[in-house]
N, C-alpha and C. Protein backbone atom coordinates (compact mmCIF):
# COMPACT_ATOMS: atom_id res chain seq x y z
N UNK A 1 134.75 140.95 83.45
CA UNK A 1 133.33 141.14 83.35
C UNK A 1 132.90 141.39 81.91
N UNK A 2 134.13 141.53 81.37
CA UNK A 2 133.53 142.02 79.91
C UNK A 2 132.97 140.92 79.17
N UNK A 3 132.61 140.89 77.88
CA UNK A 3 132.27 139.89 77.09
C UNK A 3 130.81 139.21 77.45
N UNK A 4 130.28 139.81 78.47
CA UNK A 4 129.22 138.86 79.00
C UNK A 4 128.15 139.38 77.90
N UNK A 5 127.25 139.30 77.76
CA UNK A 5 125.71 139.00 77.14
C UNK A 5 125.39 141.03 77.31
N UNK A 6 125.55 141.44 76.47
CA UNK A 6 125.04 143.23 76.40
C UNK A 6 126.05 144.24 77.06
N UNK A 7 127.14 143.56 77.26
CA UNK A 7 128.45 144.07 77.58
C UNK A 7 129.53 144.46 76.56
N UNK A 8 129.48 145.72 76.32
CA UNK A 8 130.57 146.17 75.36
C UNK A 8 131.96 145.48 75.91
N UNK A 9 132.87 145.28 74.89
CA UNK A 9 134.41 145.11 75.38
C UNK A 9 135.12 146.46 74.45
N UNK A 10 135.67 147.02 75.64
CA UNK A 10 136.36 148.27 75.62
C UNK A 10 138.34 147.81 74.75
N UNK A 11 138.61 148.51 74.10
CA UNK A 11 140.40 147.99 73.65
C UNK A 11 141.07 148.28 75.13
N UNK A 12 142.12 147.59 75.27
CA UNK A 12 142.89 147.86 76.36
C UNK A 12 143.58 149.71 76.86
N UNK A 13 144.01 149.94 75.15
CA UNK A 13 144.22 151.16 75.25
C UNK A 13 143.18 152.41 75.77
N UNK A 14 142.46 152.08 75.47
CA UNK A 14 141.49 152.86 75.87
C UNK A 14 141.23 153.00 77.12
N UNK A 15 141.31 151.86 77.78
CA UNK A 15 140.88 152.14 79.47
C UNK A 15 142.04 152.06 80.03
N UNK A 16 143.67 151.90 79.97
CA UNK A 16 144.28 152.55 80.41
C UNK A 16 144.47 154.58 80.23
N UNK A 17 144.22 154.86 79.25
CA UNK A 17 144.06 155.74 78.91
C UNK A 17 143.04 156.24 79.56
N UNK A 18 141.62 156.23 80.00
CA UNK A 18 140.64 156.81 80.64
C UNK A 18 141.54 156.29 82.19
N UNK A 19 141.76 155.26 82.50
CA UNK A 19 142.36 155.07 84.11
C UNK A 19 143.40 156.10 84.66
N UNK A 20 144.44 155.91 83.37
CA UNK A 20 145.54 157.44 83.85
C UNK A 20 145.21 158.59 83.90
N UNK A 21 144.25 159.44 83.09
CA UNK A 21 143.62 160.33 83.37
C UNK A 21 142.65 160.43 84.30
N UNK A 22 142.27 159.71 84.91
CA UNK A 22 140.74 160.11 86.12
C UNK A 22 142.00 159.71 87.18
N UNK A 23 143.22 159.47 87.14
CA UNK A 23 144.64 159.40 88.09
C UNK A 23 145.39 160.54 88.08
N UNK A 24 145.30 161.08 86.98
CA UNK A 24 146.12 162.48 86.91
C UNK A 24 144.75 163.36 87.11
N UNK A 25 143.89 163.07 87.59
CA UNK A 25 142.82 164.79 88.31
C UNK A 25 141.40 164.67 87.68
N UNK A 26 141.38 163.98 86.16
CA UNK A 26 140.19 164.32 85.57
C UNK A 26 138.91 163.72 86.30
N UNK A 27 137.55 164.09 85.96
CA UNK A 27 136.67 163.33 87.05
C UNK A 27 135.94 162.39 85.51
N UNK A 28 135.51 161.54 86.66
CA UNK A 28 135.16 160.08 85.86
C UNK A 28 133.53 160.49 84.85
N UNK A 29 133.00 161.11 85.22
CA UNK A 29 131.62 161.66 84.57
C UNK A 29 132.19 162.59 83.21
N UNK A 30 133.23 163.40 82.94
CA UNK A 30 133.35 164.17 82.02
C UNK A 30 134.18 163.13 81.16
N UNK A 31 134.90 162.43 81.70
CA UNK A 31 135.73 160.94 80.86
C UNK A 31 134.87 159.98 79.90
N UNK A 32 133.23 159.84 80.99
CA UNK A 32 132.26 158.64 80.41
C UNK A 32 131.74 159.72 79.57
N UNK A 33 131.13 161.29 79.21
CA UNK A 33 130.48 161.51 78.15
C UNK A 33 131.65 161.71 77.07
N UNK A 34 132.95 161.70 77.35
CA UNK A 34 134.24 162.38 76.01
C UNK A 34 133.83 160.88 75.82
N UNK A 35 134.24 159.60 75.96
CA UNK A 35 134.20 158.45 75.29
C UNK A 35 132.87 157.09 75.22
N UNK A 36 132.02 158.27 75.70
CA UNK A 36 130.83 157.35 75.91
C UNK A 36 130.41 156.14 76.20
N UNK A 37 131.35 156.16 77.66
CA UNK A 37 131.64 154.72 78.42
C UNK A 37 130.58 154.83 79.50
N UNK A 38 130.00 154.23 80.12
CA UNK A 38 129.49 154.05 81.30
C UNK A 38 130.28 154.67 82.25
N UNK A 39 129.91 154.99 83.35
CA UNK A 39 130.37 155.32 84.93
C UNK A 39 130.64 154.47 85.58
N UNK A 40 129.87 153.12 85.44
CA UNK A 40 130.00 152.03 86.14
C UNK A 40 130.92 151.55 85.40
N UNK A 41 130.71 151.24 84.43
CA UNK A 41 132.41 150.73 83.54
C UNK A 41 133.64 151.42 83.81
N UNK A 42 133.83 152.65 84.04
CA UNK A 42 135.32 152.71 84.31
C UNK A 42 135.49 153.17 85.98
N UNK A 43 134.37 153.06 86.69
CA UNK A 43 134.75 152.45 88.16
C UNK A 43 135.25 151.13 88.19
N UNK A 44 134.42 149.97 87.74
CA UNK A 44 134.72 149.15 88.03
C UNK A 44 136.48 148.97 87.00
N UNK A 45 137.10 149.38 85.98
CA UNK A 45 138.05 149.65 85.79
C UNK A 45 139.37 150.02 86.89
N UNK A 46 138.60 151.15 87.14
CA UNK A 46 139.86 151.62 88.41
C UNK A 46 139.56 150.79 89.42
N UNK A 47 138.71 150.10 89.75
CA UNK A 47 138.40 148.88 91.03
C UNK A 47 139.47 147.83 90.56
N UNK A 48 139.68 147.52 89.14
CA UNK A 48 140.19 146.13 88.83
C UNK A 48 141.67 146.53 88.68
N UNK A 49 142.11 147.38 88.45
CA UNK A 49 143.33 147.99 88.66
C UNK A 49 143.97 148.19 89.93
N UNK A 50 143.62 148.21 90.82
CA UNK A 50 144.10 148.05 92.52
C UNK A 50 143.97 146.98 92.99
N UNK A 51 143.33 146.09 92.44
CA UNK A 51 143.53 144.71 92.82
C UNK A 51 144.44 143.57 92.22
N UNK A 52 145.25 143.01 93.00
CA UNK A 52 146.00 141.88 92.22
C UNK A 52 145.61 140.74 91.12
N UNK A 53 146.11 140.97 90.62
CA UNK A 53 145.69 139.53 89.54
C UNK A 53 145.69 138.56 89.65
N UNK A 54 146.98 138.11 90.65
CA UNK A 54 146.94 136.68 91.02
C UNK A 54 146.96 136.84 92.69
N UNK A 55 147.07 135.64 93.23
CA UNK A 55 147.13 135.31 94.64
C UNK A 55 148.37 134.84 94.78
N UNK A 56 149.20 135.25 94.76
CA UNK A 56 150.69 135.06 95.35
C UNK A 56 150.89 133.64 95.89
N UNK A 57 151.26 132.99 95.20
CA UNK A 57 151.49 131.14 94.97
C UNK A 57 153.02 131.97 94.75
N UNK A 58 153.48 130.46 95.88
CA UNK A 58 155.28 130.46 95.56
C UNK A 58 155.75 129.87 94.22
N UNK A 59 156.77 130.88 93.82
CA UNK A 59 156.96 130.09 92.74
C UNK A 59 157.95 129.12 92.63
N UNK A 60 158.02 127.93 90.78
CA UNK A 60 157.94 127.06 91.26
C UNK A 60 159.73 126.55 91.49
N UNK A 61 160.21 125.38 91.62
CA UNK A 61 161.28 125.04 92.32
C UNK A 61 162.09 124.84 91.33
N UNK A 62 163.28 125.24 91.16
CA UNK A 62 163.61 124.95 89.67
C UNK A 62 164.53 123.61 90.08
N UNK A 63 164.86 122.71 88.69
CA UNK A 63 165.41 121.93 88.78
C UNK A 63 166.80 121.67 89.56
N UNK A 64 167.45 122.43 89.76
CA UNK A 64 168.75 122.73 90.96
C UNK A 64 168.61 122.30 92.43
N UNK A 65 167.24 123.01 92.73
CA UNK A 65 166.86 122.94 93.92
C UNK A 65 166.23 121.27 94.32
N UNK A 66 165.15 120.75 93.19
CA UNK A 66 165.21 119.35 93.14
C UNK A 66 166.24 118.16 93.39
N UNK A 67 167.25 118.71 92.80
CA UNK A 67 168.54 117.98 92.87
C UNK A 67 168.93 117.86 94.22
N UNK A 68 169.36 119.58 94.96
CA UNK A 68 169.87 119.84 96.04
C UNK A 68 168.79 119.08 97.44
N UNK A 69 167.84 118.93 96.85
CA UNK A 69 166.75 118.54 98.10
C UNK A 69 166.59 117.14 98.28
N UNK A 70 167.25 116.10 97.06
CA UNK A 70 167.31 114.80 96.65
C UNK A 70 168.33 114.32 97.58
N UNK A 71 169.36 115.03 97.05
CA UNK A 71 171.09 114.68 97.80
C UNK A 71 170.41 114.87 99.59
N UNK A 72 170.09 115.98 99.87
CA UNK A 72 169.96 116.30 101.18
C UNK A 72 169.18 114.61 101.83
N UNK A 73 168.14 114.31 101.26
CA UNK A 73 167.58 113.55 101.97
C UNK A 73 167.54 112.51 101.77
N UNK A 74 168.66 111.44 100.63
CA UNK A 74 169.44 110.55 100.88
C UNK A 74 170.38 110.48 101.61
N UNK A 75 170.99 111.59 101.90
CA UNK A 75 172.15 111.58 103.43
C UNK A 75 171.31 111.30 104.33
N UNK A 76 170.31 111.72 104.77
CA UNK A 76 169.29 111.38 106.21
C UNK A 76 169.43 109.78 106.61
């Protein structure tokens, strides 16, 4: 979401750093006035952090297995 049009971009360090702490107890309102982040910015932080990044696609076949699947189905 970042980068858009009146959207600060936060360093990485930083919002792991505010994420592990509002994880170890701190509350998210005393976090946004120490670094003068939004509330909605580091919800939606800890929102994007529990969610996967990718969609679990098999991965891919390595060349061995190509081989082994070649042989198999010229014997057929």
């Amino acid at each position: 979401m970042s980068g858009k049009k009146g959207m600060k971009k936060y360093p990485a360090g930083i919002r792991e750093e505010v994420v592990s702490r509002i994880r170890a107890g701190e509350s998210q309102r005393a976090l946004s006035q120490e670094y003068g982040i939004s509330r909605w910015a580091i919800h939606c932080w800890l929102k994007e952090s529990v969610l996967p990044k990718t969609r679990g696609r098999k991965p891919a076949k390595t060349l061995a297995e190509y081989k082994y699947e070649n042989k198999r189905l010229k014997m057929e």
